[in-house]
C-alpha atoms as a PDB file:
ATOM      1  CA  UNK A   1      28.551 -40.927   0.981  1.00  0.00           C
ATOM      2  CA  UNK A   2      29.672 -37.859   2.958  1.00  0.00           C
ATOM      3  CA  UNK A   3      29.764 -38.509   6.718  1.00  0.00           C
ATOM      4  CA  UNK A   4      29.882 -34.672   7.752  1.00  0.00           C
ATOM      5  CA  UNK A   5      26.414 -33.766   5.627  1.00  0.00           C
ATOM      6  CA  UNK A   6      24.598 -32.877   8.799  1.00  0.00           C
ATOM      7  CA  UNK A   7      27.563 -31.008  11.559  1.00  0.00           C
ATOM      8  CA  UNK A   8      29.918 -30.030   8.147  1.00  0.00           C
ATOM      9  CA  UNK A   9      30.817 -27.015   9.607  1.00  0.00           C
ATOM     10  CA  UNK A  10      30.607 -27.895  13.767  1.00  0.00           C
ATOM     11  CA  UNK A  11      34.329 -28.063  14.403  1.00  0.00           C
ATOM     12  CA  UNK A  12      34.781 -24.567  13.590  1.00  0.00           C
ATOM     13  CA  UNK A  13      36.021 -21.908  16.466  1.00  0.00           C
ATOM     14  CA  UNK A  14      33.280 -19.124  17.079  1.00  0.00           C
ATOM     15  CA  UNK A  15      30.881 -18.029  20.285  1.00  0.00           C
ATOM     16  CA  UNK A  16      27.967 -19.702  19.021  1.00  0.00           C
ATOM     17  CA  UNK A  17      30.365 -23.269  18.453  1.00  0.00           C
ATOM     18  CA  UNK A  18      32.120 -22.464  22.318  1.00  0.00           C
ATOM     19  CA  UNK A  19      27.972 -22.850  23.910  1.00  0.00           C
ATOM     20  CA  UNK A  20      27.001 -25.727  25.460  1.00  0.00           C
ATOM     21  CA  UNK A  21      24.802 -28.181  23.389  1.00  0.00           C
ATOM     22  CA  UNK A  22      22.257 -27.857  25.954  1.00  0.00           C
ATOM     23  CA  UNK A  23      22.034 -23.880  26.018  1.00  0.00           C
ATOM     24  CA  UNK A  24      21.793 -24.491  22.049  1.00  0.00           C
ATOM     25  CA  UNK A  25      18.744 -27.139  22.159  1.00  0.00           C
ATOM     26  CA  UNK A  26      16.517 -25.240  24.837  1.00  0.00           C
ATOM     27  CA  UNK A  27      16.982 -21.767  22.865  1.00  0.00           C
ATOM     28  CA  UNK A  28      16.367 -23.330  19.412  1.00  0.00           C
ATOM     29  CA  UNK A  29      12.912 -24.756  21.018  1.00  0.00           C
ATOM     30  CA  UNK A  30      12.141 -21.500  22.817  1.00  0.00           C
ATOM     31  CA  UNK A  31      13.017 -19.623  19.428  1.00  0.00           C
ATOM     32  CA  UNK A  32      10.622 -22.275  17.378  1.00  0.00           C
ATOM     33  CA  UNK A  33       7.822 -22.442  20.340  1.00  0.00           C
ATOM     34  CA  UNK A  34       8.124 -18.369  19.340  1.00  0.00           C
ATOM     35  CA  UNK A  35       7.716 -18.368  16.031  1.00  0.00           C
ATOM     36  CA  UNK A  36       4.759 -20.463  15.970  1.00  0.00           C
ATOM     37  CA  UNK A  37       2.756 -18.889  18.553  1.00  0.00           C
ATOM     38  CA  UNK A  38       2.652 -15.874  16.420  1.00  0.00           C
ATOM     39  CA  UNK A  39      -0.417 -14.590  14.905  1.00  0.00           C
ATOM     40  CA  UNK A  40      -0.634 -14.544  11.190  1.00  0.00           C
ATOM     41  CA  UNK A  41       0.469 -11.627   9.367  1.00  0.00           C
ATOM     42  CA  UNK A  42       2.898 -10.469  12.023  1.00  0.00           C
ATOM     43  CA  UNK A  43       5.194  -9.006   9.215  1.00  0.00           C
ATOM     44  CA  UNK A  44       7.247  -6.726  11.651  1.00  0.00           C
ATOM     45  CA  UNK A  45       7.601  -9.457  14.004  1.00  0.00           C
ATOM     46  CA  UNK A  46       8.752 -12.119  11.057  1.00  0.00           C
ATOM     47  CA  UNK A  47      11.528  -9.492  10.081  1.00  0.00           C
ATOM     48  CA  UNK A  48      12.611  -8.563  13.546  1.00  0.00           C
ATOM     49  CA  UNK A  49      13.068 -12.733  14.221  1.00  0.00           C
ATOM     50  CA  UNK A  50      15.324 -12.968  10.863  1.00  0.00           C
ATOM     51  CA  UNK A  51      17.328  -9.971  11.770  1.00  0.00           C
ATOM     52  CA  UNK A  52      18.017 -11.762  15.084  1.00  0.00           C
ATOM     53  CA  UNK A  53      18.718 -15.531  13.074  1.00  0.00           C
ATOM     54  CA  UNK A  54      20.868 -13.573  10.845  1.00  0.00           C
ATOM     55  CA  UNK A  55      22.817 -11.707  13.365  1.00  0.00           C
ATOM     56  CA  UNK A  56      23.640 -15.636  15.048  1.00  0.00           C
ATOM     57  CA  UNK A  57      24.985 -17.078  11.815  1.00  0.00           C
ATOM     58  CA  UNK A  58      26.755 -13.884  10.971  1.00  0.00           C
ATOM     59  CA  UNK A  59      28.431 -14.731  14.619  1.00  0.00           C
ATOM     60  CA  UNK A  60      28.787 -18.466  14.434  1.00  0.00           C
ATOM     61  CA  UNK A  61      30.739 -18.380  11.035  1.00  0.00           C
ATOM     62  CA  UNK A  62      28.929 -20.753   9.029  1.00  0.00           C
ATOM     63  CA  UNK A  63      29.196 -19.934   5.370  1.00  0.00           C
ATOM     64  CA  UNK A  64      25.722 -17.912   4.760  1.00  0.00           C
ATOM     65  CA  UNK A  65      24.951 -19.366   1.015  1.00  0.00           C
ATOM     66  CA  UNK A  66      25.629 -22.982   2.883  1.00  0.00           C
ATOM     67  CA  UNK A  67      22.598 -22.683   5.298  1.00  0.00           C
ATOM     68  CA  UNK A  68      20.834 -20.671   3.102  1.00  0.00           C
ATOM     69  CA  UNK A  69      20.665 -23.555   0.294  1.00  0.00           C
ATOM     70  CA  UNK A  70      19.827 -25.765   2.895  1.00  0.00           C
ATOM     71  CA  UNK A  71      17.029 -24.041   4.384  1.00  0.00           C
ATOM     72  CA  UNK A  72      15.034 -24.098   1.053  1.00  0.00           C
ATOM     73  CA  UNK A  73      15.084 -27.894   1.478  1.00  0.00           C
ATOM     74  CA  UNK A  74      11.646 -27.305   3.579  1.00  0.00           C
ATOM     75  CA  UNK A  75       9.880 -24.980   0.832  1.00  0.00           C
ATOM     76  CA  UNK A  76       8.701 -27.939  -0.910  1.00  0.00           C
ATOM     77  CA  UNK A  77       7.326 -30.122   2.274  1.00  0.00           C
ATOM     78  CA  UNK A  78       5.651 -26.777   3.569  1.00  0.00           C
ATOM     79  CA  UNK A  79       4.167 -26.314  -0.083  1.00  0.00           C
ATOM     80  CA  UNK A  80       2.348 -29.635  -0.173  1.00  0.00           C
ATOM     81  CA  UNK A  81       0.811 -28.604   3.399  1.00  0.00           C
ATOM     82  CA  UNK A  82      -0.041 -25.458   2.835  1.00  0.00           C
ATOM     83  CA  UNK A  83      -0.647 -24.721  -0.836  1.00  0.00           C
ATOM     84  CA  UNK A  84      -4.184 -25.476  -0.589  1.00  0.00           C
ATOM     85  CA  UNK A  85      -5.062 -23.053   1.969  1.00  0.00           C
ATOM     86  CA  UNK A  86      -5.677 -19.601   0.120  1.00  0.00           C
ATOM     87  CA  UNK A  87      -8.591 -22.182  -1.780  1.00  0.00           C
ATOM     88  CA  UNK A  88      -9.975 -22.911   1.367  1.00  0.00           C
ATOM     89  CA  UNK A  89      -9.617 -20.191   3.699  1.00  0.00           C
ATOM     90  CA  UNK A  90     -12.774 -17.819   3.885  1.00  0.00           C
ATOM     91  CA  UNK A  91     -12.599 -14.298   3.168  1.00  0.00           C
ATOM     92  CA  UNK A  92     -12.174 -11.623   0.291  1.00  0.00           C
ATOM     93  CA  UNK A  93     -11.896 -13.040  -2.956  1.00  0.00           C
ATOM     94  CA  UNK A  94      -7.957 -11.528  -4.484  1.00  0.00           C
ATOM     95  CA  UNK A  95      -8.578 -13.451  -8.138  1.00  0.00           C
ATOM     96  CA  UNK A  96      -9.991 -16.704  -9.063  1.00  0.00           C
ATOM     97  CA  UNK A  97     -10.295 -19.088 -12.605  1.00  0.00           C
ATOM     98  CA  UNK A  98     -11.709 -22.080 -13.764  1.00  0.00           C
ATOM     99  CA  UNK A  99     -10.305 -25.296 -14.192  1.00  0.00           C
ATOM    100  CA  UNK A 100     -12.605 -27.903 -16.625  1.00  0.00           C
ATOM    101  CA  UNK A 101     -16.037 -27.148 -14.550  1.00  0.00           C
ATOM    102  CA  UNK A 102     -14.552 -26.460 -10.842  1.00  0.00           C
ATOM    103  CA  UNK A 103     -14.658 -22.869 -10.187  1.00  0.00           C
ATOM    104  CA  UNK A 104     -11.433 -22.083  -8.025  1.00  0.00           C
ATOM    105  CA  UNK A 105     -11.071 -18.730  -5.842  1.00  0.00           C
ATOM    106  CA  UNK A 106      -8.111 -17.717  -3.689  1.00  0.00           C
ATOM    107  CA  UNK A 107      -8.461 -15.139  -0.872  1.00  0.00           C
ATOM    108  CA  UNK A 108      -6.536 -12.581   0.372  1.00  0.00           C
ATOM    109  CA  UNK A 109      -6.944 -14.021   4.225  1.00  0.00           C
ATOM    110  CA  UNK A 110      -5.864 -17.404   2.337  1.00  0.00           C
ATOM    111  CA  UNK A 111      -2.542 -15.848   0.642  1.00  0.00           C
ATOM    112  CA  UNK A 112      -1.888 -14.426   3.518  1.00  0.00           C
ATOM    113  CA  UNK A 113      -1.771 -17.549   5.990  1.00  0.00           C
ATOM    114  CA  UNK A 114       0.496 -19.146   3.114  1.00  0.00           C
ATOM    115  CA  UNK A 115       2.811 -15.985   3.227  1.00  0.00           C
ATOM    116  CA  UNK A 116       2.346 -16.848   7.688  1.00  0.00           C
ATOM    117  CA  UNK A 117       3.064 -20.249   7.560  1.00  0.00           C
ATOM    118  CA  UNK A 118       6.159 -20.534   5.257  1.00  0.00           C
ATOM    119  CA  UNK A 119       7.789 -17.423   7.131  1.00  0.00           C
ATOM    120  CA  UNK A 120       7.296 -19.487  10.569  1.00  0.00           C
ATOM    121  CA  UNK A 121       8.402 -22.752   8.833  1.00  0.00           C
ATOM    122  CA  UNK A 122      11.327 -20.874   7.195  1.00  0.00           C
ATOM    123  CA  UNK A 123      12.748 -18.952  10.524  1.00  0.00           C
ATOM    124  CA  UNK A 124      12.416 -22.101  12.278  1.00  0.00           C
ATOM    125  CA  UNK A 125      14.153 -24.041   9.725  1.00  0.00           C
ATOM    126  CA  UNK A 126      16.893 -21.490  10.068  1.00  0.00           C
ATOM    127  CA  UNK A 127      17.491 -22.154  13.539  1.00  0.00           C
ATOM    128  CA  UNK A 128      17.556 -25.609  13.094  1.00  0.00           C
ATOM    129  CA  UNK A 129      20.367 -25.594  10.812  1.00  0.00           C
ATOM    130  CA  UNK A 130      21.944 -22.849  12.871  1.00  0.00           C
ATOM    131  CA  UNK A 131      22.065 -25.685  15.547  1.00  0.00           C
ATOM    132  CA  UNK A 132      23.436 -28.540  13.650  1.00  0.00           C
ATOM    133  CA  UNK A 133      25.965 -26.717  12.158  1.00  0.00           C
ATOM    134  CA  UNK A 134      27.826 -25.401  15.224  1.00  0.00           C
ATOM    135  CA  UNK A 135      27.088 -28.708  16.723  1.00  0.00           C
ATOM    136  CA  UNK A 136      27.860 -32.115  16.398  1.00  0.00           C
ATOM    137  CA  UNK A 137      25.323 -34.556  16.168  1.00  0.00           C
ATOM    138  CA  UNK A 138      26.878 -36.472  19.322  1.00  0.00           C
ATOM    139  CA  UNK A 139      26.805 -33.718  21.214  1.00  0.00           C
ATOM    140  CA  UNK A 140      22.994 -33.234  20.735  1.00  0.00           C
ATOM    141  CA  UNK A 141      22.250 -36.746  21.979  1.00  0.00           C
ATOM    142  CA  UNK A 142      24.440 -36.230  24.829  1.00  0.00           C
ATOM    143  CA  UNK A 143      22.889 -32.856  25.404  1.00  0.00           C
ATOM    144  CA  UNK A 144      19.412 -34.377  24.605  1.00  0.00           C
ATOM    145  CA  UNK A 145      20.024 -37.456  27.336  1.00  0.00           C
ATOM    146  CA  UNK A 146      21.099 -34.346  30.197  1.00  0.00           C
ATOM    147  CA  UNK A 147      17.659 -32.577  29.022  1.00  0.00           C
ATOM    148  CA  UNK A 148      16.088 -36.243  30.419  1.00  0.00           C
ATOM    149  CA  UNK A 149      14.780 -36.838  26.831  1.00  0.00           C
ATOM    150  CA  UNK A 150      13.870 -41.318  26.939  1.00  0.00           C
ATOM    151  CA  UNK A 151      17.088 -42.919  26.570  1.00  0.00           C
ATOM    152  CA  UNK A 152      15.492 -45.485  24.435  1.00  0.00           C
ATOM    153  CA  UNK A 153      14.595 -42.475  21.848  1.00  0.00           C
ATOM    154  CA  UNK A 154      18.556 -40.949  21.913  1.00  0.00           C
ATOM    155  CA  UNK A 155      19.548 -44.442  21.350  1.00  0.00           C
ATOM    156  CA  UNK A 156      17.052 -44.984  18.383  1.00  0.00           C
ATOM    157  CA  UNK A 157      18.504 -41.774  16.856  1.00  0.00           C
ATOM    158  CA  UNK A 158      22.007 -42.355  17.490  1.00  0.00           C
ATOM    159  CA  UNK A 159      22.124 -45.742  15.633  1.00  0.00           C
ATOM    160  CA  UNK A 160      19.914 -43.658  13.007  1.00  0.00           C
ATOM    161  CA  UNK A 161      22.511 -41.502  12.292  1.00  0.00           C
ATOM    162  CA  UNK A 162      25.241 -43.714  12.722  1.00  0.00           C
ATOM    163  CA  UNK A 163      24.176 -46.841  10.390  1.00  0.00           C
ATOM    164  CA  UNK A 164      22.596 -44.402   7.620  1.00  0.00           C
ATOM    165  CA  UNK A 165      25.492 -43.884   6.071  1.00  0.00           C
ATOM    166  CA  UNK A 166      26.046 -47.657   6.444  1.00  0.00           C
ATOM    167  CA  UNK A 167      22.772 -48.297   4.642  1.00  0.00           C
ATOM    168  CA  UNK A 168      23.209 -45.563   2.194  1.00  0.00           C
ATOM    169  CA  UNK A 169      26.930 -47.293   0.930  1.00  0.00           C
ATOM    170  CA  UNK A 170      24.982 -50.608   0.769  1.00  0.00           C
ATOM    171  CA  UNK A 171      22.466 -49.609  -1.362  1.00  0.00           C
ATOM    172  CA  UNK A 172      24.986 -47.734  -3.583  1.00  0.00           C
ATOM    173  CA  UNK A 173      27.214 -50.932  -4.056  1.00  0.00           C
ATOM    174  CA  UNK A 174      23.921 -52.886  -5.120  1.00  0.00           C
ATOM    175  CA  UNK A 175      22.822 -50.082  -7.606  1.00  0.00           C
ATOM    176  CA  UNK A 176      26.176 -50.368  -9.286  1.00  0.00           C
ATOM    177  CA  UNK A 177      26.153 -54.346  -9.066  1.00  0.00           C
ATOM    178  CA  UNK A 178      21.847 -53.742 -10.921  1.00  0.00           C
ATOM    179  CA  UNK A 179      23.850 -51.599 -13.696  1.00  0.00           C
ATOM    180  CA  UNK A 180      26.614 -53.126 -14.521  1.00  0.00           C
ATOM    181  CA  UNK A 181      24.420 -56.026 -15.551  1.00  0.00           C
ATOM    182  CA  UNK A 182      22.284 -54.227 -17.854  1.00  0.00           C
ATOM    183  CA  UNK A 183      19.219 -52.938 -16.122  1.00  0.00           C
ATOM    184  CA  UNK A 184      18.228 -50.094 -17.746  1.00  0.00           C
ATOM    185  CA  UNK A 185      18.388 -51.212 -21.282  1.00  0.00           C
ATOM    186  CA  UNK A 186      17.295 -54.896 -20.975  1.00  0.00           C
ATOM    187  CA  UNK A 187      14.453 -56.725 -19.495  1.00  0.00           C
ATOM    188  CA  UNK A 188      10.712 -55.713 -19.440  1.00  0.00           C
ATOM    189  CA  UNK A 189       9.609 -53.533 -17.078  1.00  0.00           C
ATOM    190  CA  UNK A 190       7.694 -55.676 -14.871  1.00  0.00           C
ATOM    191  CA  UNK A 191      11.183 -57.528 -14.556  1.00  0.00           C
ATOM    192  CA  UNK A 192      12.938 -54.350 -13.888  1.00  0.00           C
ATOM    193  CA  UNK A 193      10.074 -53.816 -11.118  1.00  0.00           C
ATOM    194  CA  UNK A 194      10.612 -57.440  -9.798  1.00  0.00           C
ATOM    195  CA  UNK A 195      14.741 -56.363  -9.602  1.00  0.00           C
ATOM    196  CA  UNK A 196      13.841 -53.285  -7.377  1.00  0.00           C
ATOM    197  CA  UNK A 197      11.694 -55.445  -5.188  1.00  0.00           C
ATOM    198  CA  UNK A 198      14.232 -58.331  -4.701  1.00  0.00           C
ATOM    199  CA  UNK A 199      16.506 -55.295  -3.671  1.00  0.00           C
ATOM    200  CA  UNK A 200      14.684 -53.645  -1.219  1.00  0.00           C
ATOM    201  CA  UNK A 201      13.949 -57.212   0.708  1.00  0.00           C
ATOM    202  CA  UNK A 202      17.797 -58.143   0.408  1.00  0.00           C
ATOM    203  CA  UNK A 203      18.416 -54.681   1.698  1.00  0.00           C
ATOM    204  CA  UNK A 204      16.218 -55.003   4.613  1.00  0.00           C
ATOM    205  CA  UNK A 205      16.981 -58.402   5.455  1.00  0.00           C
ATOM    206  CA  UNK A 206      20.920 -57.500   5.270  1.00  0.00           C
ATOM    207  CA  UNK A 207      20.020 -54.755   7.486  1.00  0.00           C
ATOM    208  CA  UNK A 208      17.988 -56.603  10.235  1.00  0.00           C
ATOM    209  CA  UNK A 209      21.415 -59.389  10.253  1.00  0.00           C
ATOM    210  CA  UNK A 210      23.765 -56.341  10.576  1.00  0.00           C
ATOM    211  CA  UNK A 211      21.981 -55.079  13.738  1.00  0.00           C
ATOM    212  CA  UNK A 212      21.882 -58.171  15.270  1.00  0.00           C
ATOM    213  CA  UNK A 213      26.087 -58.141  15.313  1.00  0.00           C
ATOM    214  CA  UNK A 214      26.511 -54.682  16.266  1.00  0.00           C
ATOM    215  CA  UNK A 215      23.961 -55.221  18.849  1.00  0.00           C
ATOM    216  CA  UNK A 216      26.090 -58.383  19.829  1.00  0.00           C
ATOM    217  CA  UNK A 217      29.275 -57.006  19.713  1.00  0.00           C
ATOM    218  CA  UNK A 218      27.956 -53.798  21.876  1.00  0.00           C
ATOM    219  CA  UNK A 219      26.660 -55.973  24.120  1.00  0.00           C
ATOM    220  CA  UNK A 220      30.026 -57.659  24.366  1.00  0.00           C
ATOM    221  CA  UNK A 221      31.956 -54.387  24.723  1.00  0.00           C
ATOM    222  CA  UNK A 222      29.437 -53.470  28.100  1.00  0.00           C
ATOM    223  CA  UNK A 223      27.617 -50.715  26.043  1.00  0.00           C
ATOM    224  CA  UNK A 224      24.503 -49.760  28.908  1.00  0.00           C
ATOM    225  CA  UNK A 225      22.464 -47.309  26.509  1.00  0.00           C
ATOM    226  CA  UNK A 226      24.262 -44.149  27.601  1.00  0.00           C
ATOM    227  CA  UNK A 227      25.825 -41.808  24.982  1.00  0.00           C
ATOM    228  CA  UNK A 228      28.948 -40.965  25.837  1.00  0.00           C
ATOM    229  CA  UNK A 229      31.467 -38.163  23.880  1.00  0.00           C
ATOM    230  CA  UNK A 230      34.854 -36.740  24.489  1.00  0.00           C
ATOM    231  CA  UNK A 231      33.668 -33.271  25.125  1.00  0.00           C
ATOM    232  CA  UNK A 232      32.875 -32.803  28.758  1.00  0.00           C
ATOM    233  CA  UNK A 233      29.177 -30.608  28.844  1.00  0.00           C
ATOM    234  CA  UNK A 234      29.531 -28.199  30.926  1.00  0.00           C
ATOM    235  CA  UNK A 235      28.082 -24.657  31.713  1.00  0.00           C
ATOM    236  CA  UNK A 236      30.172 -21.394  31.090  1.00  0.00           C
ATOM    237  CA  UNK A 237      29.859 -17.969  31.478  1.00  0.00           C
ATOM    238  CA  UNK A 238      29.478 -17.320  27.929  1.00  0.00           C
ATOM    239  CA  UNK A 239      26.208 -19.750  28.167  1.00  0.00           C
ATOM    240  CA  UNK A 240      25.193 -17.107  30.996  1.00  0.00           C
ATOM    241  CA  UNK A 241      25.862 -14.252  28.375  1.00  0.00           C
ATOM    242  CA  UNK A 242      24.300 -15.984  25.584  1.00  0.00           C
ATOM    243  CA  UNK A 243      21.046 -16.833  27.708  1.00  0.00           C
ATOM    244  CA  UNK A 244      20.403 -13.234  28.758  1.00  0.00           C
ATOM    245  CA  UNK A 245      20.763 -11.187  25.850  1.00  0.00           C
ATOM    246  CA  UNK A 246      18.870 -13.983  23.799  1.00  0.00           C
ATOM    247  CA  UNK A 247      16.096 -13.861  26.754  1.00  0.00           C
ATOM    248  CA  UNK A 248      16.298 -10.301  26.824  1.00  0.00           C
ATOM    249  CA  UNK A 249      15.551 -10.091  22.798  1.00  0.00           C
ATOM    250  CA  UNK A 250      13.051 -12.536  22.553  1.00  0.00           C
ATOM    251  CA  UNK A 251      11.035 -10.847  25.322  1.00  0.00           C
ATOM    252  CA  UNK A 252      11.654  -6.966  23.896  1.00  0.00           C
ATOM    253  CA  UNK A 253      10.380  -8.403  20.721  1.00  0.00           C
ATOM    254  CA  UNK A 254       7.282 -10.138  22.364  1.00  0.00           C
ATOM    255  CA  UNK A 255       6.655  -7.075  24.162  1.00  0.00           C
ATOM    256  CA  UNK A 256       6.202  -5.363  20.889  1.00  0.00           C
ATOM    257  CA  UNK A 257       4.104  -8.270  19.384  1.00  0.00           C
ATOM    258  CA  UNK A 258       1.504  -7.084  22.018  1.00  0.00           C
ATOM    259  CA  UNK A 259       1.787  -4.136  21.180  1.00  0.00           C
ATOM    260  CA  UNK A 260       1.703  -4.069  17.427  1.00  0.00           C
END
């Protein structure tokens, strides 16, 4: 498995990549806090947000078709949410059919909430992956432990990230040690059920051992629950830069939000 999935393209040289992590995290949740409080159908508002986005990965240097592809990785979740909502949502009627003997109508206040919800989910997402690309993920726990997040939560998400890939390579070595003896063509399925549950409690019970040594041996090594990087975090005057014209955008474009 591919260890650089999440920061792939975080040790490239750009302004965006030269910020600090922290300047990063509190204007991605400022950008998202944004986006959300918007009112539906805020069309000029939606397009004046993506122009920005666009203009900061045109800057940072991150392939376009790269985040792109990865930001339609949330259409589906948001889907399942919100699919249901032009049935639901009161208003005009745009069209509606029948299905056996339920009688289903969609409304134009209903299609447009949808239209809301996956703009908002998609400009966030955007940001997001803006973020982890020009960062890397240690980096964001370091910044996240300055910001006074819990410790115990950084920790939790730094051995996430860290032992996934662990996890991920284990389960791929048993996979190819279930088909190289056969499994798909042989057996019944409730055997080939029984297989897949014998797996997943060897695989959890392998995982559960595992983090008892590397707890051990951290232990051992005088690890106190801090996360600690190479790169020094510290405030520049491009962070100074950055935070002004981004402050200065955001509130031009809320200024015309109450307006419009």
């Amino acid at each position: 498995m591919k260890h650089s999935f999440l920061d792939k393209y975080s040790d490239r040289d750009s302004l965006i990549h030269r910020l600090d992590p922290r300047t990063k995290l509190v204007a991605t949740l400022v950008f998202i806090a944004l986006v959300v409080l918007l009112p539906h159908a805020s069309w000029l508002i939606y397009g004046l947000y993506f122009t920005m986005v666009a203009i900061l990965i045109i800057i940072s240097r991150v392939p376009v078709t790269y985040i792109f592809l990865r930001s339609l990785v949330i259409v589906p979740f948001v889907l399942m949410v919100a699919l249901f909502i032009p049935f639901f949502k009161e208003g005009v009627e745009a069209f509606s059919f029948n299905i056996f003997s339920w009688h289903l109508s969609v409304t134009y206040e209903g299609l447009e909430t949808l239209g809301s919800v996956m703009a908002k989910a998609w400009l966030s997402i955007l940001f997001l992956i803006l973020l982890t690309s020009t960062t890397t993920f240690s980096n964001i726990l370091k910044a996240l432990e300055r910001l006074k997040i819990p410790r115990v939560l950084v920790m939790i998400m730094s051995f996430m990230y860290r032992y996934i890939f662990v996890l991920t390579d284990e389960v791929m070595r048993m996979k190819q040690a279930r088909d190289s003896r056969n499994f798909g063509s042989g057996g019944k399925r409730l055997w080939q059920i029984k297989t897949v549950g014998n797996m997943i409690g060897t695989l959890f019970i392998r995982s559960y051992e595992r983090g008892e040594r590397v707890y051990a041996s951290m232990v051992a090594r005088g690890f106190d629950g801090h996360s600690r990087t190479l790169d020094r975090l510290c405030f520049k005057p491009v962070d100074v830069y950055f935070v002004i014209s981004l402050g200065t955008s955001l509130t031009l474009i809320t200024l015309l939000n109450l307006l419009y």
